[in-house]
Protein backbone atom coordinates (compact mmCIF):
# COMPACT_ATOMS: atom_id res chain seq x y z
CA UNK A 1 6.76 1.62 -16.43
CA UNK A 2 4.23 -1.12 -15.99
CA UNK A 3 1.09 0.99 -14.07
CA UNK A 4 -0.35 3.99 -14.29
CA UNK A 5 -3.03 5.20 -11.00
CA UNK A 6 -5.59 7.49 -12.77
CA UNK A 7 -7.37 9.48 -10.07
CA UNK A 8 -10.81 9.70 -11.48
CA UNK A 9 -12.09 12.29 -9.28
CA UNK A 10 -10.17 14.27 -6.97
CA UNK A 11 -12.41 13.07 -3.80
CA UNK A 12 -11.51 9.46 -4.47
CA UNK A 13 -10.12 7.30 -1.35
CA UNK A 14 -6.38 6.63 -0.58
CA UNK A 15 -5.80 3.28 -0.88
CA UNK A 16 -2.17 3.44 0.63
CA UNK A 17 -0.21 5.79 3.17
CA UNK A 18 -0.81 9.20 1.42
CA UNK A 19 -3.32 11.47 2.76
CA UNK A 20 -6.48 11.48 0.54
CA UNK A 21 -9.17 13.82 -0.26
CA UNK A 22 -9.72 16.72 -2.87
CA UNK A 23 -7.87 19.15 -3.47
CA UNK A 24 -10.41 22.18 -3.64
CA UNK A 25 -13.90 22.52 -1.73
CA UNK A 26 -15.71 21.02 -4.78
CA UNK A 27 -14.68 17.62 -5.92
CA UNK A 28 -12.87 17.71 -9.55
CA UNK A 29 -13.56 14.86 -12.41
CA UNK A 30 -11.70 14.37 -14.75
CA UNK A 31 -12.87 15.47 -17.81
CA UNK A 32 -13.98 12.55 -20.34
CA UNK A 33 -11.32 14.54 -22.88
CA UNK A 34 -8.41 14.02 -20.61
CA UNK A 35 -9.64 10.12 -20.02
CA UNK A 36 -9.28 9.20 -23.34
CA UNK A 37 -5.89 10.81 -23.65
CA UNK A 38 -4.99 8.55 -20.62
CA UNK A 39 -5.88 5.40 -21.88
CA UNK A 40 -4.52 6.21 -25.31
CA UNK A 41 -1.23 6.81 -23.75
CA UNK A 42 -1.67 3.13 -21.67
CA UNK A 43 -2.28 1.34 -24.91
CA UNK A 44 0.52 3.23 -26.52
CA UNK A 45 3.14 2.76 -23.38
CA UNK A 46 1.83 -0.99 -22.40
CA UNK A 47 0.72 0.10 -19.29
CA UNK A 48 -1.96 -1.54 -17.19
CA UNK A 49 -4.29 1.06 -15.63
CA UNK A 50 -5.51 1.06 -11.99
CA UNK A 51 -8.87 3.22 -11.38
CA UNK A 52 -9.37 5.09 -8.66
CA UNK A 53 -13.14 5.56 -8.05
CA UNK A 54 -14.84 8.19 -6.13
CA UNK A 55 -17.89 7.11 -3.94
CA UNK A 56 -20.69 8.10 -6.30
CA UNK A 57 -21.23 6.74 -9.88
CA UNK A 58 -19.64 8.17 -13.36
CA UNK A 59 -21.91 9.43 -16.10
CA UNK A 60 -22.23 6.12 -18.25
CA UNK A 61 -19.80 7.20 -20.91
CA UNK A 62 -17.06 7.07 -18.81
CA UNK A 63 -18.11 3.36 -17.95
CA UNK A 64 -18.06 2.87 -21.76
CA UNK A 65 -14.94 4.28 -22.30
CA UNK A 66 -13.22 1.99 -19.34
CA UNK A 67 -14.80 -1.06 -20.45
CA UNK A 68 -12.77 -2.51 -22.89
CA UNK A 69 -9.32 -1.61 -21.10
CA UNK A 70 -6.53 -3.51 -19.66
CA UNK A 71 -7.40 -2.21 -16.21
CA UNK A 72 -7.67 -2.84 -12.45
CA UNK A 73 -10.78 -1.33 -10.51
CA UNK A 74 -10.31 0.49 -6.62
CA UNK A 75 -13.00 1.13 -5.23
CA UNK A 76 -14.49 2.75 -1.72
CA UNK A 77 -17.00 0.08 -0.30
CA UNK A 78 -19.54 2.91 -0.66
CA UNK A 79 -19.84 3.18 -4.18
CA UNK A 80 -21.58 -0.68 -3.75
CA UNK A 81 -19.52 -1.97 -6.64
CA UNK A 82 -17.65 -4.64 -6.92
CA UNK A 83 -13.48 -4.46 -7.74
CA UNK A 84 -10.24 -5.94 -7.63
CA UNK A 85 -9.42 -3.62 -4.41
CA UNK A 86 -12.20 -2.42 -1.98
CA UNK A 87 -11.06 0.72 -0.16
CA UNK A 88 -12.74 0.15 3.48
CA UNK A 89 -13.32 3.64 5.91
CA UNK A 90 -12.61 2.97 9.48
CA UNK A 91 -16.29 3.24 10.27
CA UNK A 92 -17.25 0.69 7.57
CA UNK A 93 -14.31 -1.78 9.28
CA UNK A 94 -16.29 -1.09 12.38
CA UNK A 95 -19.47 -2.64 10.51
CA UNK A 96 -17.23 -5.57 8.80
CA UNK A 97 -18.04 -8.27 11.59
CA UNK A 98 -21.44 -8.05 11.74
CA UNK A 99 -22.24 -8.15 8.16
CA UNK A 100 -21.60 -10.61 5.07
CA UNK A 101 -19.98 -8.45 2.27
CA UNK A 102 -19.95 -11.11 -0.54
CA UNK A 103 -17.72 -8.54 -3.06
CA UNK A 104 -14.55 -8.33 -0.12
CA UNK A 105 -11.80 -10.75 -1.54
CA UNK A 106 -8.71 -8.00 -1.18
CA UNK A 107 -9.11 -5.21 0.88
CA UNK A 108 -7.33 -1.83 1.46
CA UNK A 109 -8.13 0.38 4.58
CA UNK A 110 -5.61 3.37 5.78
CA UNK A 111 -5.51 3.93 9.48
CA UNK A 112 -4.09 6.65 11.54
CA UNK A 113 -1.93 4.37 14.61
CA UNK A 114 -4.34 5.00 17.18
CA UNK A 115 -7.42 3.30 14.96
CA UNK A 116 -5.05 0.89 14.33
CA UNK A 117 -4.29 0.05 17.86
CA UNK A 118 -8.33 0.56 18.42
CA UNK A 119 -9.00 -1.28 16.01
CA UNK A 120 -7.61 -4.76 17.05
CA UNK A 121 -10.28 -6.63 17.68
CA UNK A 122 -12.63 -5.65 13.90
CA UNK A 123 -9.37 -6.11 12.31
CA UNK A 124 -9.00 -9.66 13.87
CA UNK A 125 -12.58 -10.57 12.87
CA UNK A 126 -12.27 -8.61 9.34
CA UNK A 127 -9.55 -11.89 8.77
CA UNK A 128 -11.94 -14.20 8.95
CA UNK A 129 -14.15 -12.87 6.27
CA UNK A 130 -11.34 -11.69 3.37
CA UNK A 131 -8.89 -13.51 1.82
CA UNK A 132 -6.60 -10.50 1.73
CA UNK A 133 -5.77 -7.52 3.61
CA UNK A 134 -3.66 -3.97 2.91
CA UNK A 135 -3.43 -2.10 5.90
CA UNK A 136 -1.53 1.42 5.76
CA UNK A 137 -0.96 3.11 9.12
CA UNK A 138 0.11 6.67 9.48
CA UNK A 139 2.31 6.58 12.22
CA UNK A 140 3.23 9.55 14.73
CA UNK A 141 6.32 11.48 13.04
CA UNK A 142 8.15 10.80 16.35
CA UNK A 143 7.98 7.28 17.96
CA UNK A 144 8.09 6.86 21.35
CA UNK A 145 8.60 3.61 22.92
CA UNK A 146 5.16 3.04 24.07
CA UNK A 147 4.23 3.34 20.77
CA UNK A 148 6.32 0.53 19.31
CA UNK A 149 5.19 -1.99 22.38
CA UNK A 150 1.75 -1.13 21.34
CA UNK A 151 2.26 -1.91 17.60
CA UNK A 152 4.02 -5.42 18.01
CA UNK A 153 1.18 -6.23 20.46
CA UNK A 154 -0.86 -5.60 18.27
CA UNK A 155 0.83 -7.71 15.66
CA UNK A 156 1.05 -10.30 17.99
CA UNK A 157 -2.82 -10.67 18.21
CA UNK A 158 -3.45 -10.46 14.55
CA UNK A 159 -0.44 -13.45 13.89
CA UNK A 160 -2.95 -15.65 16.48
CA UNK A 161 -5.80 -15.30 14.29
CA UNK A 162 -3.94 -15.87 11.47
CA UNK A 163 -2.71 -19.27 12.49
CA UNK A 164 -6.38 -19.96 13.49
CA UNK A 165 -7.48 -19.23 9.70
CA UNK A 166 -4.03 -21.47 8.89
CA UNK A 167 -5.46 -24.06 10.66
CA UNK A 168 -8.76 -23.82 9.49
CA UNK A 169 -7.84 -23.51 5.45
CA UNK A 170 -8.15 -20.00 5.24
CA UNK A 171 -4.67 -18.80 4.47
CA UNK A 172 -5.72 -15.16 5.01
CA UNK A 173 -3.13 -12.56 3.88
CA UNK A 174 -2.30 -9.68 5.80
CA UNK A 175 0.59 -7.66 4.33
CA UNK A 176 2.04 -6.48 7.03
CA UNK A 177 2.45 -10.09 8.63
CA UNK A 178 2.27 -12.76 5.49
CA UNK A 179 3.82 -10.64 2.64
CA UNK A 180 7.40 -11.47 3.78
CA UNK A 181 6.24 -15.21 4.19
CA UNK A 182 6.29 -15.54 0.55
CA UNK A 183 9.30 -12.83 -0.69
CA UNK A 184 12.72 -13.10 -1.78
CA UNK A 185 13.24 -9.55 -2.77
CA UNK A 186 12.42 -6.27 -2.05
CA UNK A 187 8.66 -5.77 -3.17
CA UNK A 188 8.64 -1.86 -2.40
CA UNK A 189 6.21 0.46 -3.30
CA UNK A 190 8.20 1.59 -6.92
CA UNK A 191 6.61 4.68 -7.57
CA UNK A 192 8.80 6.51 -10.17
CA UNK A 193 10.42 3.26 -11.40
CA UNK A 194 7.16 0.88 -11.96
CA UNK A 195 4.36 3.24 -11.64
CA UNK A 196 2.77 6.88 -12.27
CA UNK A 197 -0.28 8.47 -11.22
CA UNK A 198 -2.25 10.72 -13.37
CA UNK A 199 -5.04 13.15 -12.09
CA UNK A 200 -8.01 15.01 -12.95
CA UNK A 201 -5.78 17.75 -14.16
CA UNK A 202 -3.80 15.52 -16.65
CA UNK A 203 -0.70 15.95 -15.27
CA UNK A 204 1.52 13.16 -14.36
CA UNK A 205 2.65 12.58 -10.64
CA UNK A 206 5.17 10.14 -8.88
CA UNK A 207 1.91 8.93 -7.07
CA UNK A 208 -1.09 10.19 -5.71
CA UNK A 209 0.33 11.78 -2.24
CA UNK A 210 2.32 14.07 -4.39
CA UNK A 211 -0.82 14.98 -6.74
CA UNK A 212 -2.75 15.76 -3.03
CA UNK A 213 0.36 17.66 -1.94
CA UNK A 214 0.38 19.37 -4.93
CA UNK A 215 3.96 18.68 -5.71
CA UNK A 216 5.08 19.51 -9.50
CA UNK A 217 4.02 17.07 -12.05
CA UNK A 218 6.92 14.93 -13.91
CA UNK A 219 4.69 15.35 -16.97
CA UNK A 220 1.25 15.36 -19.02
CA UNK A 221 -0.35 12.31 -20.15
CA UNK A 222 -0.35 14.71 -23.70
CA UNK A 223 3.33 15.23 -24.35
CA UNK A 224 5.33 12.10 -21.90
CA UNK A 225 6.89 12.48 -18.71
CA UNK A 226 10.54 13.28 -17.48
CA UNK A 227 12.03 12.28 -13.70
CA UNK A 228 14.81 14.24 -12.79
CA UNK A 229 17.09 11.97 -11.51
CA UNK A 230 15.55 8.64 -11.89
CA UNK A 231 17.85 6.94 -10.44
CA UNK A 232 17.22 7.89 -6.97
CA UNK A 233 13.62 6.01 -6.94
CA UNK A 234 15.62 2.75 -7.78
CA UNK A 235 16.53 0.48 -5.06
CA UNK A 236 20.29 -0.25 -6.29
CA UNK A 237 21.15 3.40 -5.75
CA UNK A 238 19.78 2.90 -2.33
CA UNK A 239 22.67 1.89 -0.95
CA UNK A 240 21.51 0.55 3.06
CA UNK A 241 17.78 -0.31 1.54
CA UNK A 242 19.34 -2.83 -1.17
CA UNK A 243 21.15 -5.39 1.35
CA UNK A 244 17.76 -5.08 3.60
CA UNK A 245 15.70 -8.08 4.50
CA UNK A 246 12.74 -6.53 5.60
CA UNK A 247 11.27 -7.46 2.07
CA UNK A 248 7.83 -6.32 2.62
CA UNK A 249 8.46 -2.63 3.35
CA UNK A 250 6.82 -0.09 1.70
CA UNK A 251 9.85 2.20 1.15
CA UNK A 252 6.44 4.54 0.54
CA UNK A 253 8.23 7.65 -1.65
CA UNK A 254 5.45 10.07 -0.95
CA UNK A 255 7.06 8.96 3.42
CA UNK A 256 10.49 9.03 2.45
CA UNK A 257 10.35 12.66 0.88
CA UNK A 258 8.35 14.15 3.81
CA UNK A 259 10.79 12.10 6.28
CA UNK A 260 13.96 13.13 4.93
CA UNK A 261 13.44 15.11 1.53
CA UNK A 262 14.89 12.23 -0.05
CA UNK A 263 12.45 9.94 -2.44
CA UNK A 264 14.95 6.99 -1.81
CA UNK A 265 15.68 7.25 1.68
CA UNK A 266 12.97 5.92 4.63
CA UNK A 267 12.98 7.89 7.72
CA UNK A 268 13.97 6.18 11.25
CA UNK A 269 10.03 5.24 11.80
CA UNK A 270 9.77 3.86 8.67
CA UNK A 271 12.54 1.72 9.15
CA UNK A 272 11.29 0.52 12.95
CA UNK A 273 8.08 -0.34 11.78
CA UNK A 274 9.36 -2.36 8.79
CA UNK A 275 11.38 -4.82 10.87
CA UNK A 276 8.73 -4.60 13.80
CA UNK A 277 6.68 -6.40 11.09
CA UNK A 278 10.03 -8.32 10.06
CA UNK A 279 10.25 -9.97 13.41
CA UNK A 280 6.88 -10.78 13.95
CA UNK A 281 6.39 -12.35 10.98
CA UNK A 282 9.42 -14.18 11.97
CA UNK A 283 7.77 -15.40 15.03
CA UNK A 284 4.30 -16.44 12.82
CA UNK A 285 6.41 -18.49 10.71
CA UNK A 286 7.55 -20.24 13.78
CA UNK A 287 3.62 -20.91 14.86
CA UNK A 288 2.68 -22.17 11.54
CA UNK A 289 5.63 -24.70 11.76
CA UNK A 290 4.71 -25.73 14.64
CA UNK A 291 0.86 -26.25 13.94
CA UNK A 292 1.83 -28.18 10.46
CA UNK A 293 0.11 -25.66 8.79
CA UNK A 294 2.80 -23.44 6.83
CA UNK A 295 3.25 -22.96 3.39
CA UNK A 296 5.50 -25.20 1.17
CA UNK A 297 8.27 -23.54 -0.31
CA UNK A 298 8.83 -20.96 2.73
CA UNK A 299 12.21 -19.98 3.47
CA UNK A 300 13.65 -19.26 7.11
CA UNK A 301 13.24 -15.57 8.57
CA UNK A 302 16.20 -14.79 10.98
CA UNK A 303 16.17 -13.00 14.09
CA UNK A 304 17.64 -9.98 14.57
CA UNK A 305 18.45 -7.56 17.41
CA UNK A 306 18.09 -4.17 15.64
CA UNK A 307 15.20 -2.55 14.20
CA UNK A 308 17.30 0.56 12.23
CA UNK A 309 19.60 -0.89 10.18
CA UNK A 310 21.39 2.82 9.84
CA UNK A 311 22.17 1.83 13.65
CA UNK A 312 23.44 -1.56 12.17
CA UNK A 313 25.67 -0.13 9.90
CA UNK A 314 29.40 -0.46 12.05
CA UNK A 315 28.51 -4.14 11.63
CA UNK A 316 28.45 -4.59 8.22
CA UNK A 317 29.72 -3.66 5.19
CA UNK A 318 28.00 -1.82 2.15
CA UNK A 319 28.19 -3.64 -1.25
């Protein structure tokens, strides 16, 4: 394990696909008692610890107790405070244009797929202003094919502003359209093999969408943690993910085990919208060729005609 999410208060924003939001009508903190125990456990276990903030401020002893730790601060633009990730609402994207927001260097917004698709043009301006984007869409559980012509539209008018910023020295990165500019190798989500989430509760999770779901913990931040079967959140028992190029994806857990009650398997929409993002990146890599402004040290992206590879599978053969 190399990160552990601590969910500082139960209302605290989602800053990937799960859906956030507290678990009971009154917001729970976590106690100051149970924060301790967490970051005694990081220092013990190595781990580097990634705050989740709710909107409104901490009594100052909790700020004390945070100070002096290996740690990474997320944030909801609403708390005014400045962090290493800036969870944006869609309202406050709405706002993003027309103000300067001096503290937005990475940014993390989750979007149902029809603010995505209505959100086009602020996401297009928000480029211009933020030097990186992480934008998680919930998608419909069934796609239909209007829905996947409006998504790689979409994509097609946020890879034109992207070459603009290109052009004008403002490599801009948008994960679902740069992130598989620069990969090699799956860079998956790794819940369960990387990462655990604690909560106000002090229980351990796989992640924070199984904490909202109130799934059963793995553990308590007082006493360790055990996975069953750990080897199923590992991409090398994963046995059509592993030979995947689609390097970017998610392979979100928390999607995978509401999609097909398996943590290490993506569901069919999962997979579409993975290589829907493939292929377009493809095509920006071809744009920023051709403008003179790609990357150095960016390897080819090839085309292909399928965007399951289950439905790929008579093709090739499993290592």
């Amino acid at each position: 394990m190399k990160y552990l999410i601590v969910i500082l208060c139960d209302s605290a924003p989602s800053f990937c696909h799960y859906t956030h939001g507290k678990r009971g009508r009154t917001p729970k903190l976590m106690p100051i008692s149970v924060l301790t125990d967490v970051i005694n456990m990081a220092m013990k276990e190595n781990l580097v610890l990634q705050f989740v903030w709710p909107e409104y401020e901490l009594p100052e002893e909790y700020n004390r107790v945070i100070k002096y730790t290996n740690h990474i601060d997320i944030r909801p633009y609403a708390s005014s405070q400045p962090a290493e990730i800036i969870v944006l609402e869609r309202s406050e994207l709405q706002r993003l244009p027309l103000t300067d927001f001096p503290h937005l260097h990475n940014v993390s917004i989750r979007l149902t797929f029809d603010e995505f698709i209505s959100a086009t043009q602020e996401l297009t301006l928000a480029l211009h202003k933020i030097d990186r984007m992480n934008i998680s869409v919930e998608f419909p559980e069934h796609l239909q094919e209007r829905a996947v012509c409006l998504y790689d539209n979409t994509l097609e008018r946020l890879s034109e502003q992207i070459v603009k910023e290109y052009k004008a020295d403002h490599p801009v990165q948008l994960n679902i359209l740069t992130d598989r500019l620069s990969l090699s190798r799956m860079n998956n989500c790794n819940s369960g093999t990387d990462s655990l989430c604690t909560a106000p509760d002090g229980n351990l999770y796989i992640c924070p969408g199984f904490y909202y779901d109130r799934s059963e913990p793995v553990g308590k931040v007082v006493g360790g943690f055990k996975i069953k079967n750990p080897q199923l959140y590992r991409l090398e028992y994963a046995p059509i993910c592993r030979i995947c190029d689609a390097y970017h994806c998610r392979r979100c857990v928390w999607q995978n085990q509401k999609s097909t009650l398996e943590t290490n398997t993506p569901g069919h929409e999962q997979c579409v919208i993975s290589h829907l993002e493939r292929n377009a990146s493809c095509r920006l890599l071809r744009r920023l060729r051709e403008e003179g402004c790609c990357p150095d040290g960016v390897s080819d992206i090839s085309e292909v005609d399928f965007l399951d590879p289950f439905y790929n599978l008579p093709r090739i053969r499993l290592k």
